[in-house]
C-alpha atoms as a PDB file:
ATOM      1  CA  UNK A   1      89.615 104.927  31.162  1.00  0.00           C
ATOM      2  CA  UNK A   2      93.214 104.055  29.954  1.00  0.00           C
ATOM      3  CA  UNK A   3      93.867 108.217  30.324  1.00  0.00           C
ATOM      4  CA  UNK A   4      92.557 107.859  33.718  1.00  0.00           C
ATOM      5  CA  UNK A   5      94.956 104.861  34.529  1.00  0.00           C
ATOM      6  CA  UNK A   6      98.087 106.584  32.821  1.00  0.00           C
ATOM      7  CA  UNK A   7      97.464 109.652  34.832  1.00  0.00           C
ATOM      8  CA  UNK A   8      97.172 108.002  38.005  1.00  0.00           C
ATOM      9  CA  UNK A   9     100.519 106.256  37.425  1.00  0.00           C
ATOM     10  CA  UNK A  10     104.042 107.694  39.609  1.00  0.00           C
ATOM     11  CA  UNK A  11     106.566 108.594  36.630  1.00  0.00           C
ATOM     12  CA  UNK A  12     109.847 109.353  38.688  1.00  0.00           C
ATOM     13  CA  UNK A  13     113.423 110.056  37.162  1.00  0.00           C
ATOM     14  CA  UNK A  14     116.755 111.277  39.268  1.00  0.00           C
ATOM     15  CA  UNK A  15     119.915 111.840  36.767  1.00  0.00           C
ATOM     16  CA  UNK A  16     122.527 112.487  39.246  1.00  0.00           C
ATOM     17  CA  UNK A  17     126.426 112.855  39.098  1.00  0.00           C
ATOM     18  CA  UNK A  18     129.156 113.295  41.505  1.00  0.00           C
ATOM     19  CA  UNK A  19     132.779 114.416  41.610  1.00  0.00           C
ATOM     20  CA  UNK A  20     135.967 114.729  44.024  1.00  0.00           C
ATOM     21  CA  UNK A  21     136.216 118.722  44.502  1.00  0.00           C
ATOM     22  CA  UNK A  22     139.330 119.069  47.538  1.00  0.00           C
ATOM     23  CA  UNK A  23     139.700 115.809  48.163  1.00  0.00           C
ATOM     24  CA  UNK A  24     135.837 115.505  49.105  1.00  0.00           C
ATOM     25  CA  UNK A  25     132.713 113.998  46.916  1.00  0.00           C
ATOM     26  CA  UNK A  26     130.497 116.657  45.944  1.00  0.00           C
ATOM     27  CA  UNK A  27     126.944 116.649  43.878  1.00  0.00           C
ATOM     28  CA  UNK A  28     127.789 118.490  40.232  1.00  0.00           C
ATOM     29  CA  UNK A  29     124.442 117.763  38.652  1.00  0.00           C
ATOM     30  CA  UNK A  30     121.045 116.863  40.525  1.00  0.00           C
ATOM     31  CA  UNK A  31     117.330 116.660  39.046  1.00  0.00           C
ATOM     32  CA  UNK A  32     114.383 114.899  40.534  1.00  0.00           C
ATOM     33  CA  UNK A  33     111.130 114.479  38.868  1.00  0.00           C
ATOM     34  CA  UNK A  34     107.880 112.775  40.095  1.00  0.00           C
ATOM     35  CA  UNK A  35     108.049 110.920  43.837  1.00  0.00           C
ATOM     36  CA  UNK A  36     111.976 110.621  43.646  1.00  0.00           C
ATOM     37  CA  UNK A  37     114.154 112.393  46.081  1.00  0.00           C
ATOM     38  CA  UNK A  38     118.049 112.441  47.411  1.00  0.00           C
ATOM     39  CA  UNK A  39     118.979 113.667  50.310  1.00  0.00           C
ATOM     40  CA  UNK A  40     122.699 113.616  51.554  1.00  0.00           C
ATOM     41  CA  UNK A  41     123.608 113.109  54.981  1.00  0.00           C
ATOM     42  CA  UNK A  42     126.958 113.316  55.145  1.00  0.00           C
ATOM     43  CA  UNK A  43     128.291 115.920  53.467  1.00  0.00           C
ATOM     44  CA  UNK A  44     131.339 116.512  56.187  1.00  0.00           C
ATOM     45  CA  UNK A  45     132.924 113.160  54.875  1.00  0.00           C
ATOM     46  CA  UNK A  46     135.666 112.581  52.274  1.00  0.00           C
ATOM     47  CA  UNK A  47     133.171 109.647  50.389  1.00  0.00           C
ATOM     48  CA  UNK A  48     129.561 111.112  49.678  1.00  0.00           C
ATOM     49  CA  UNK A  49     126.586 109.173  50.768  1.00  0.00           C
ATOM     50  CA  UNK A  50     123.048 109.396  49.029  1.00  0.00           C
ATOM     51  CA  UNK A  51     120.036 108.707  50.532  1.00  0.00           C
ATOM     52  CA  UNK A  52     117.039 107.844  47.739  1.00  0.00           C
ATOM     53  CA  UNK A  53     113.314 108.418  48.966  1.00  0.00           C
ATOM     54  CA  UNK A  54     110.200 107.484  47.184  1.00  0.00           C
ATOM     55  CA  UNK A  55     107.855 110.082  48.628  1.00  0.00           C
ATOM     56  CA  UNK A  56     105.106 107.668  47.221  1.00  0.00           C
ATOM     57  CA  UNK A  57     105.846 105.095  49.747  1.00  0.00           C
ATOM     58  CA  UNK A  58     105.903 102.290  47.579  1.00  0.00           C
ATOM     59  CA  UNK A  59     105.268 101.193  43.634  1.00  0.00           C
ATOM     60  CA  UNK A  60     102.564  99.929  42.065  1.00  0.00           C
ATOM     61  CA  UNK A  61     101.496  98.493  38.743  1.00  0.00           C
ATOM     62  CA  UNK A  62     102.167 100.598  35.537  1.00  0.00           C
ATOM     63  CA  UNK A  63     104.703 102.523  37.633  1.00  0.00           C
ATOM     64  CA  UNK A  64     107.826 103.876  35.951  1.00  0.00           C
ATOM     65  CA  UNK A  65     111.675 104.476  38.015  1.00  0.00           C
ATOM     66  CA  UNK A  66     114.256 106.209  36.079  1.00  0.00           C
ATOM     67  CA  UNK A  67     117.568 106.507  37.584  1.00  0.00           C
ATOM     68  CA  UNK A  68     120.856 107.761  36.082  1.00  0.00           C
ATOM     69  CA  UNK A  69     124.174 108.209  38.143  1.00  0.00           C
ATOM     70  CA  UNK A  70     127.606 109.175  37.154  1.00  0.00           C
ATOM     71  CA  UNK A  71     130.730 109.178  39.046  1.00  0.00           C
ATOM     72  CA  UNK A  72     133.498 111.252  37.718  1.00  0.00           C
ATOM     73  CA  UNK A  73     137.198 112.604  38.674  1.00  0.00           C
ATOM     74  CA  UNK A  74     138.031 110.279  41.861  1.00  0.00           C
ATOM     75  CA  UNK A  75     134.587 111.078  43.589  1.00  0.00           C
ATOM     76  CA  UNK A  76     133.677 107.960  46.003  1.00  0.00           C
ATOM     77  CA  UNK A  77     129.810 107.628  45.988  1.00  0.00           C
ATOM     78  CA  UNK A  78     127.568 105.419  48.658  1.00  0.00           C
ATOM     79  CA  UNK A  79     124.065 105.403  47.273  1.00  0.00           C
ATOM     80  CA  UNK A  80     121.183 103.286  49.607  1.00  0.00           C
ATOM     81  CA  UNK A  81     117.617 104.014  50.123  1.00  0.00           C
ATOM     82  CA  UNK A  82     115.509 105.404  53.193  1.00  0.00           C
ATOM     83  CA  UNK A  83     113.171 102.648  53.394  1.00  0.00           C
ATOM     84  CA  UNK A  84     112.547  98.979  51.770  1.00  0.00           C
ATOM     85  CA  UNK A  85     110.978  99.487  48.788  1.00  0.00           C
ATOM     86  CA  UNK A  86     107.487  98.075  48.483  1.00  0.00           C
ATOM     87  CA  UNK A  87     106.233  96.694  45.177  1.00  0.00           C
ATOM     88  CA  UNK A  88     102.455  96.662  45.745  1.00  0.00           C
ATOM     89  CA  UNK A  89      99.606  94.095  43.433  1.00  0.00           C
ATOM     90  CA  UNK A  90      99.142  95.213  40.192  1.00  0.00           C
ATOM     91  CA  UNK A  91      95.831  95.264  38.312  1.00  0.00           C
ATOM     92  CA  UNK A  92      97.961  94.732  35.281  1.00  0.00           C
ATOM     93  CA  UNK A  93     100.984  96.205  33.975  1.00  0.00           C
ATOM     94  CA  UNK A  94     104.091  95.903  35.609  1.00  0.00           C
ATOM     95  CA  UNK A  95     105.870  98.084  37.374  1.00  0.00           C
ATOM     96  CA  UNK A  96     109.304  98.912  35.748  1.00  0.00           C
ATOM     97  CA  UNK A  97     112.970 100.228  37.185  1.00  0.00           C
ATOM     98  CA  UNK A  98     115.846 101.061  35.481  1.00  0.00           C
ATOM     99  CA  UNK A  99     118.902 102.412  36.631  1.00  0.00           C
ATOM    100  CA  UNK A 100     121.976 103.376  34.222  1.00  0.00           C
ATOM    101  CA  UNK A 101     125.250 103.844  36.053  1.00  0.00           C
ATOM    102  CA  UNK A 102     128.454 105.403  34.810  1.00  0.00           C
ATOM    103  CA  UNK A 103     131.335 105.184  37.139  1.00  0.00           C
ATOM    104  CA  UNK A 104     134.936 106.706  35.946  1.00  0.00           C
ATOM    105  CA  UNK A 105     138.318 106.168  36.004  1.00  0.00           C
ATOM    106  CA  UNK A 106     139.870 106.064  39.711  1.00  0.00           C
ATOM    107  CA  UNK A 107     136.109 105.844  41.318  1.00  0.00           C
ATOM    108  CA  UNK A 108     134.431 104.124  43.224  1.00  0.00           C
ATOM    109  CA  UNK A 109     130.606 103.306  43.613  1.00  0.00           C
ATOM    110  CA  UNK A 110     128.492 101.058  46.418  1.00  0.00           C
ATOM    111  CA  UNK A 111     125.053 100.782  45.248  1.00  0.00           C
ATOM    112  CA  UNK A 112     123.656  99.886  48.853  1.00  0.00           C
ATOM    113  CA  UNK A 113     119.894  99.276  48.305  1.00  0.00           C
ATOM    114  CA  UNK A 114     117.445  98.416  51.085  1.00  0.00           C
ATOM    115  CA  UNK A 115     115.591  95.406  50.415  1.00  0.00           C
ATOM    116  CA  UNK A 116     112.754  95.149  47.815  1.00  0.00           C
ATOM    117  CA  UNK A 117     109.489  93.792  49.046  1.00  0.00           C
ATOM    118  CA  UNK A 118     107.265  91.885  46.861  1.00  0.00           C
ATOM    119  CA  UNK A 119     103.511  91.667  47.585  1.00  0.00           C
ATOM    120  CA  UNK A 120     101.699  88.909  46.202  1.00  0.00           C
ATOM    121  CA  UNK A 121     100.700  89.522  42.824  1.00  0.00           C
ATOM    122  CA  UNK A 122     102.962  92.337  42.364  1.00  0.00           C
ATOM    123  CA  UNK A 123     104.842  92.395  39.087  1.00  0.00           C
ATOM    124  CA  UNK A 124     108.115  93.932  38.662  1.00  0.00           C
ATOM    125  CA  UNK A 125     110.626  94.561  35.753  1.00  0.00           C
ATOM    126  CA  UNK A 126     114.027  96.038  36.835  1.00  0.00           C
ATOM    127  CA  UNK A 127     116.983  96.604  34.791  1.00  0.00           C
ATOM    128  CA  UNK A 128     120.429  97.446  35.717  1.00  0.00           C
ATOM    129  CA  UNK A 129     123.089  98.949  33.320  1.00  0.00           C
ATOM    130  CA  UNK A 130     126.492  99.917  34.599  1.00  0.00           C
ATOM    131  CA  UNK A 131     129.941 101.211  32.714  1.00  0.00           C
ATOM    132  CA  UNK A 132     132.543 100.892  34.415  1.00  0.00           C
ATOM    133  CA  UNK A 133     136.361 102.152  33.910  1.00  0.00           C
ATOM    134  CA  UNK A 134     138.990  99.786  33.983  1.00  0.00           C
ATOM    135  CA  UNK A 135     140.320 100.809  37.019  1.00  0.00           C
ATOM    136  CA  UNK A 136     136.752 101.604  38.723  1.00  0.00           C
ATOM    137  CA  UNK A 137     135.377 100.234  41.563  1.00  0.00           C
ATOM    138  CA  UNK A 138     132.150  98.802  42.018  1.00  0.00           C
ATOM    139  CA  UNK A 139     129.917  97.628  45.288  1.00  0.00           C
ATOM    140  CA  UNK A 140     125.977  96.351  44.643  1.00  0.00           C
ATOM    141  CA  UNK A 141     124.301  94.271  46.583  1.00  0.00           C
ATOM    142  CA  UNK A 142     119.926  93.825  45.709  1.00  0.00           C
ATOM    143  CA  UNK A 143     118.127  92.006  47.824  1.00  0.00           C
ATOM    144  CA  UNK A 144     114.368  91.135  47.434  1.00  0.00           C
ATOM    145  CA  UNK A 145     111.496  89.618  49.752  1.00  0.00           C
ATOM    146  CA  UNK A 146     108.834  87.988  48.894  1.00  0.00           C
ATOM    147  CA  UNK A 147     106.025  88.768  50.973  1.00  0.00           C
ATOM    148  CA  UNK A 148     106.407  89.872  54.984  1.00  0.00           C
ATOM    149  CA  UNK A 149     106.148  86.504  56.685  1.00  0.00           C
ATOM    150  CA  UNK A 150     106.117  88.366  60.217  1.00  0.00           C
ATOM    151  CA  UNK A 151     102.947  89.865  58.722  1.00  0.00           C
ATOM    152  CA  UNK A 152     101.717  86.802  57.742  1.00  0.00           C
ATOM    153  CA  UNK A 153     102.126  87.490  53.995  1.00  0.00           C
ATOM    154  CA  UNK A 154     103.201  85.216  51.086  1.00  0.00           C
ATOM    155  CA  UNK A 155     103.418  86.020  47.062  1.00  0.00           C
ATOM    156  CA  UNK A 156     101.438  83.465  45.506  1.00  0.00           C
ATOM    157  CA  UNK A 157     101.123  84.827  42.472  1.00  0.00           C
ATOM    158  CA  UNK A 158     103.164  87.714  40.550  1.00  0.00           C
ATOM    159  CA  UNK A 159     106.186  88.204  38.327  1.00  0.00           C
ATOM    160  CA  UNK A 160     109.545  89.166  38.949  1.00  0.00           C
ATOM    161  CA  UNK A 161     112.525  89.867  36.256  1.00  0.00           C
ATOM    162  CA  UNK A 162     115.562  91.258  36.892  1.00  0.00           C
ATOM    163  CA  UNK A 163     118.639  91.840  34.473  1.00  0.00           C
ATOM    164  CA  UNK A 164     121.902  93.252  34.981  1.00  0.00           C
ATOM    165  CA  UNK A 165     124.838  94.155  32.505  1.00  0.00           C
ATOM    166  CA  UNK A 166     128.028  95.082  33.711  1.00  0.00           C
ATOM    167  CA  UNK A 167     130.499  96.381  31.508  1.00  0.00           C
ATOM    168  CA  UNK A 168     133.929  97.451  31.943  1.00  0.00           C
ATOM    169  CA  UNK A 169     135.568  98.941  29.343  1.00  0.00           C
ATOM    170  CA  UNK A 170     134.619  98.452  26.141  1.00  0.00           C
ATOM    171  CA  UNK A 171     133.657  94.131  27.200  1.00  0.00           C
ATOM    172  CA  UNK A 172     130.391  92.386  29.101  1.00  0.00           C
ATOM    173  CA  UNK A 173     132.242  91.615  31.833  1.00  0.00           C
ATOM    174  CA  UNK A 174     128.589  90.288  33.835  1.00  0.00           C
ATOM    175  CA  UNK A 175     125.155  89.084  32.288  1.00  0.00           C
ATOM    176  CA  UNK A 176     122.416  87.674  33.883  1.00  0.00           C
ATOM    177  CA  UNK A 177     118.373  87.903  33.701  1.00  0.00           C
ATOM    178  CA  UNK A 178     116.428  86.106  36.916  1.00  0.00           C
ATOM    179  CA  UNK A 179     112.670  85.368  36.198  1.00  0.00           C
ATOM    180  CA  UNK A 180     109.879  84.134  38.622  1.00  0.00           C
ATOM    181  CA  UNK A 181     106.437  84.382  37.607  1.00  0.00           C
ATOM    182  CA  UNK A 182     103.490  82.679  38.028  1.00  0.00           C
ATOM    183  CA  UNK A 183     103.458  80.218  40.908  1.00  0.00           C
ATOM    184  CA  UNK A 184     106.361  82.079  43.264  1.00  0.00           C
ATOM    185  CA  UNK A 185     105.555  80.405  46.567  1.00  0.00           C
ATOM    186  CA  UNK A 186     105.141  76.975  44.810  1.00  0.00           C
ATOM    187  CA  UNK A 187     108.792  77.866  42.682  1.00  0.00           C
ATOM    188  CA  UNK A 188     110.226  79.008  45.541  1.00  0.00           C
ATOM    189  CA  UNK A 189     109.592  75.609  47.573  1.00  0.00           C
ATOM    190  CA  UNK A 190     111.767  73.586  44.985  1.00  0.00           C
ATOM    191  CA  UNK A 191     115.170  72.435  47.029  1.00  0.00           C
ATOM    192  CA  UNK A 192     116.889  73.380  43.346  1.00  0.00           C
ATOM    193  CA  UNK A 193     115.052  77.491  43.651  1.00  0.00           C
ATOM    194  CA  UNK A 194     115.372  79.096  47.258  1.00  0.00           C
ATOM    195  CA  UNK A 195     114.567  75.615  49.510  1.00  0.00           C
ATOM    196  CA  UNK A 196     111.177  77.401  51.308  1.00  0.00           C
ATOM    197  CA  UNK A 197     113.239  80.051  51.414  1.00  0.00           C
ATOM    198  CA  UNK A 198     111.598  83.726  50.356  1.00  0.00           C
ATOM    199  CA  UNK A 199     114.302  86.109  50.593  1.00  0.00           C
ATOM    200  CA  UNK A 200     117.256  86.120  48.056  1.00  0.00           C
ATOM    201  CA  UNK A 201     119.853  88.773  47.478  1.00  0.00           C
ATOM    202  CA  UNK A 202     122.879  89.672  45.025  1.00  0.00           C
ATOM    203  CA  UNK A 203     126.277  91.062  46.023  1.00  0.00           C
ATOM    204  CA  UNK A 204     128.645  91.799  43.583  1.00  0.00           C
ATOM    205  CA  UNK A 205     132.240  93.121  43.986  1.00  0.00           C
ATOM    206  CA  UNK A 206     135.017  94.466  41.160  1.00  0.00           C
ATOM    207  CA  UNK A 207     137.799  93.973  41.964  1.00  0.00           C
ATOM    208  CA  UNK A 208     136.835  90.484  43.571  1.00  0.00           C
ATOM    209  CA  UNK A 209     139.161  88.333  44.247  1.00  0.00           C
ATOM    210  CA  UNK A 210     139.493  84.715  46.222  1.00  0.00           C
ATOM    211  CA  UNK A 211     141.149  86.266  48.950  1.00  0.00           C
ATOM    212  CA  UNK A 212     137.156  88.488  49.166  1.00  0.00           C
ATOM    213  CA  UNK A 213     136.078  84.770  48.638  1.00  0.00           C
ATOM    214  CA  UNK A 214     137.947  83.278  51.851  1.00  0.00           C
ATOM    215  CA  UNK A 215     136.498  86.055  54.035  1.00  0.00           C
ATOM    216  CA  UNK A 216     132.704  85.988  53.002  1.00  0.00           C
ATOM    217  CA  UNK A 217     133.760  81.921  53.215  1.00  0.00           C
ATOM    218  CA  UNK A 218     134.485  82.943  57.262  1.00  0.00           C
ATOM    219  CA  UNK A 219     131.298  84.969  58.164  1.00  0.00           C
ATOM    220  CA  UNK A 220     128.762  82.482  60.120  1.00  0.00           C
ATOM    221  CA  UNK A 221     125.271  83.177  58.345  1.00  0.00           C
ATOM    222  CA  UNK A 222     121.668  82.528  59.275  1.00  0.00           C
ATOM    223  CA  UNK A 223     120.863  81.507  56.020  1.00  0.00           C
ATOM    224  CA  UNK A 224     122.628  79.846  52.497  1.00  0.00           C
ATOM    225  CA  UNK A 225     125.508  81.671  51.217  1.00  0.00           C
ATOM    226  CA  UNK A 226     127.600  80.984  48.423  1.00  0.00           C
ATOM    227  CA  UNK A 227     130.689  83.217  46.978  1.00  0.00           C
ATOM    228  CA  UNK A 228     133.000  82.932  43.871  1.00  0.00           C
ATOM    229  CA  UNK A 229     135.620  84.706  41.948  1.00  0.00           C
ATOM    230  CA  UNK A 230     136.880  84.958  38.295  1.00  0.00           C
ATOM    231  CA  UNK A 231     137.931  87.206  36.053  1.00  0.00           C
ATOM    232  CA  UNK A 232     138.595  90.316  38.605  1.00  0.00           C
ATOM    233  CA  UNK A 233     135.077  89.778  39.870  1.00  0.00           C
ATOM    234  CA  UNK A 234     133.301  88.321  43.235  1.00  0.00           C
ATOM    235  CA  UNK A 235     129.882  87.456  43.531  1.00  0.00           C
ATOM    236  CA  UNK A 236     128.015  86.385  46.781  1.00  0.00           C
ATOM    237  CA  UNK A 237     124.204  84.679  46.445  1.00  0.00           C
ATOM    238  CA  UNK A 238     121.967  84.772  49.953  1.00  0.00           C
ATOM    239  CA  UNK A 239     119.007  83.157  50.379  1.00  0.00           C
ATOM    240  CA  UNK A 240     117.080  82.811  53.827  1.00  0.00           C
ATOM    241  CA  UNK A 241     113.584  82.024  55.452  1.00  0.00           C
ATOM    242  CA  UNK A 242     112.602  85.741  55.766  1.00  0.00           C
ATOM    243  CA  UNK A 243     113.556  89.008  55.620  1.00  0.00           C
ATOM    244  CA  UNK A 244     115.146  89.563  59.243  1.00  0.00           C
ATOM    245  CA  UNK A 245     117.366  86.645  58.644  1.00  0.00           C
ATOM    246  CA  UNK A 246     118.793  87.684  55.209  1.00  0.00           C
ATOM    247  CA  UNK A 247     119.574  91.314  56.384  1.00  0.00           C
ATOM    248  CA  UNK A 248     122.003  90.021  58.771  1.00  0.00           C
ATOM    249  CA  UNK A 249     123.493  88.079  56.167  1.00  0.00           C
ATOM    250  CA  UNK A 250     123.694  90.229  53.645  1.00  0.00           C
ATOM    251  CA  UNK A 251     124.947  93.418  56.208  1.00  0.00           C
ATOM    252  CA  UNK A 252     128.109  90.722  56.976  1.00  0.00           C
ATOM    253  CA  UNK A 253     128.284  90.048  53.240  1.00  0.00           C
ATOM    254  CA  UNK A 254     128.873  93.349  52.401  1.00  0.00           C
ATOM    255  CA  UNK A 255     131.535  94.422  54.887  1.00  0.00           C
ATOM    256  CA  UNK A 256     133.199  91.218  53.977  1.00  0.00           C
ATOM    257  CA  UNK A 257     133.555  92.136  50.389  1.00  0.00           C
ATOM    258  CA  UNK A 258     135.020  95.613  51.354  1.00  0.00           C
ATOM    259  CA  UNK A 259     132.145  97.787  51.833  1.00  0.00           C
ATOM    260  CA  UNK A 260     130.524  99.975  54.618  1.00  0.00           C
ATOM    261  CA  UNK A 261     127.122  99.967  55.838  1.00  0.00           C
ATOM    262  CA  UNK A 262     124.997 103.020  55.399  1.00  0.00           C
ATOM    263  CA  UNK A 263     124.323 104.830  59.156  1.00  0.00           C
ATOM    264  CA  UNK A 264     120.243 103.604  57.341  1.00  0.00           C
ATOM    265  CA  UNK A 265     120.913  99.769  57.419  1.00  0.00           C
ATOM    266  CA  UNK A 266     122.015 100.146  61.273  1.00  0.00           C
ATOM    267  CA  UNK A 267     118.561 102.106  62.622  1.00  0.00           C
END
């Protein structure tokens, strides 16, 4: 039976890097493996964007992601996804992502995710690992849902962890590790958690600076927002009553802390 469940599980890897060629970013290394594509839209544009699909339409329990990106010699690389990604119940094991980023001197890298989507008693681990040159740049923003409430959904139960580690240089520059497990609607309700909110979300900016911090300070959200700078580093946290409400948040987030929204977050 457990050959039968390990068989039946989506094992999906991309290793992809990037690189200015003629003043334009262009792919120098590509593989895919399992349900993971990349497609790229764009490729008239100085800046490359990458589009990530999961031609499994979701992740389940016991699931595996495996991402690796590298950007090299003064490429400029947007990377988002071509849907929300849906983290369905698991029967067990959790599902697991990783992604390893590598991002050289003089470039620049927006990791532009669409939101993830928890469904009650889904359980998620996701790690994020990023070098980054001294005189890099780096965009991410992660935003996560739990449950559709326009569907009438709600996570009850599950388990979420997520933990990033941003280093630039040779020093941590970032650390942190958010868990919710067990009770998430219940955790969520505290007014010191997410208020009855459901839908949080991440942006993070280097360089950041307060001046970054004065205009996210000036956007008029839907939701809670709060922004800070120190040490050459900005980071914005969003939390609102559903999904609908934080997108608009976060899209205004982002072009506040110098990015551009993919053409996929404006369909």
């Amino acid at each position: 039976m457990d050959d039968v469940w390990a068989a039946n599980r989506a094992d999906g890897r991309i290793v992809l890097s990037v690189g200015a060629i003629g003043g334009r970013t262009r792919r120098r290394q590509l593989y895919e493996d399992g349900p993971l594509r990349v497609r790229f839209p764009n490729a008239g544009s100085g800046a490359l964007e990458a589009v990530m699909v999961n031609t499994a339409g979701g992740i389940a329990g016991g699931d595996r992601h495996d991402l690796t990106i590298s950007v090299e010699s003064g490429g400029a690389l947007t990377i988002t996804t071509a849907a929300a990604e849906k983290i369905y119940r698991s029967l067990g094991p959790a599902a697991a992502i990783a992604a390893r980023f590598s991002i050289a001197s003089g470039t620049r890298l927006s990791w532009l995710p669409q939101e993830t989507i928890m469904f009650d008693q889904a359980r998620l681990e996701r790690r994020i690992d990023v070098e980054l040159a001294a005189d890099a740049a780096l965009l991410m923003a992660e935003a996560v849902v739990f449950g559709r409430s326009a569907m009438g959904e709600a996570v009850t139960q599950g388990a979420f962890s997520d933990r990033w580690r941003i280093r630039r240089g040779d020093r941590l520059m970032f650390a942190e590790t958010v868990r919710l497990g067990g009770a998430i609607a219940n955790k969520l309700a505290e007014p010191a958690v997410a208020n009855g909110g459901i839908a949080i979300a991440t942006v993070l900016a280097i360089p950041g600076d307060e001046a970054m911090v004065d205009r996210v300070r000036a956007q008029p959200c839907c939701g809670e927002v709060g922004v800070s700078a120190w040490n050459g580093l900005a980071v914005a946290r969003l939390c609102a009553k559903d999904g609908a409400m934080l997108r608009r948040d976060l899209a205004a987030v982002v072009v506040a802390m110098g990015g551009a929204l993919p053409r996929l977050w404006l369909n």
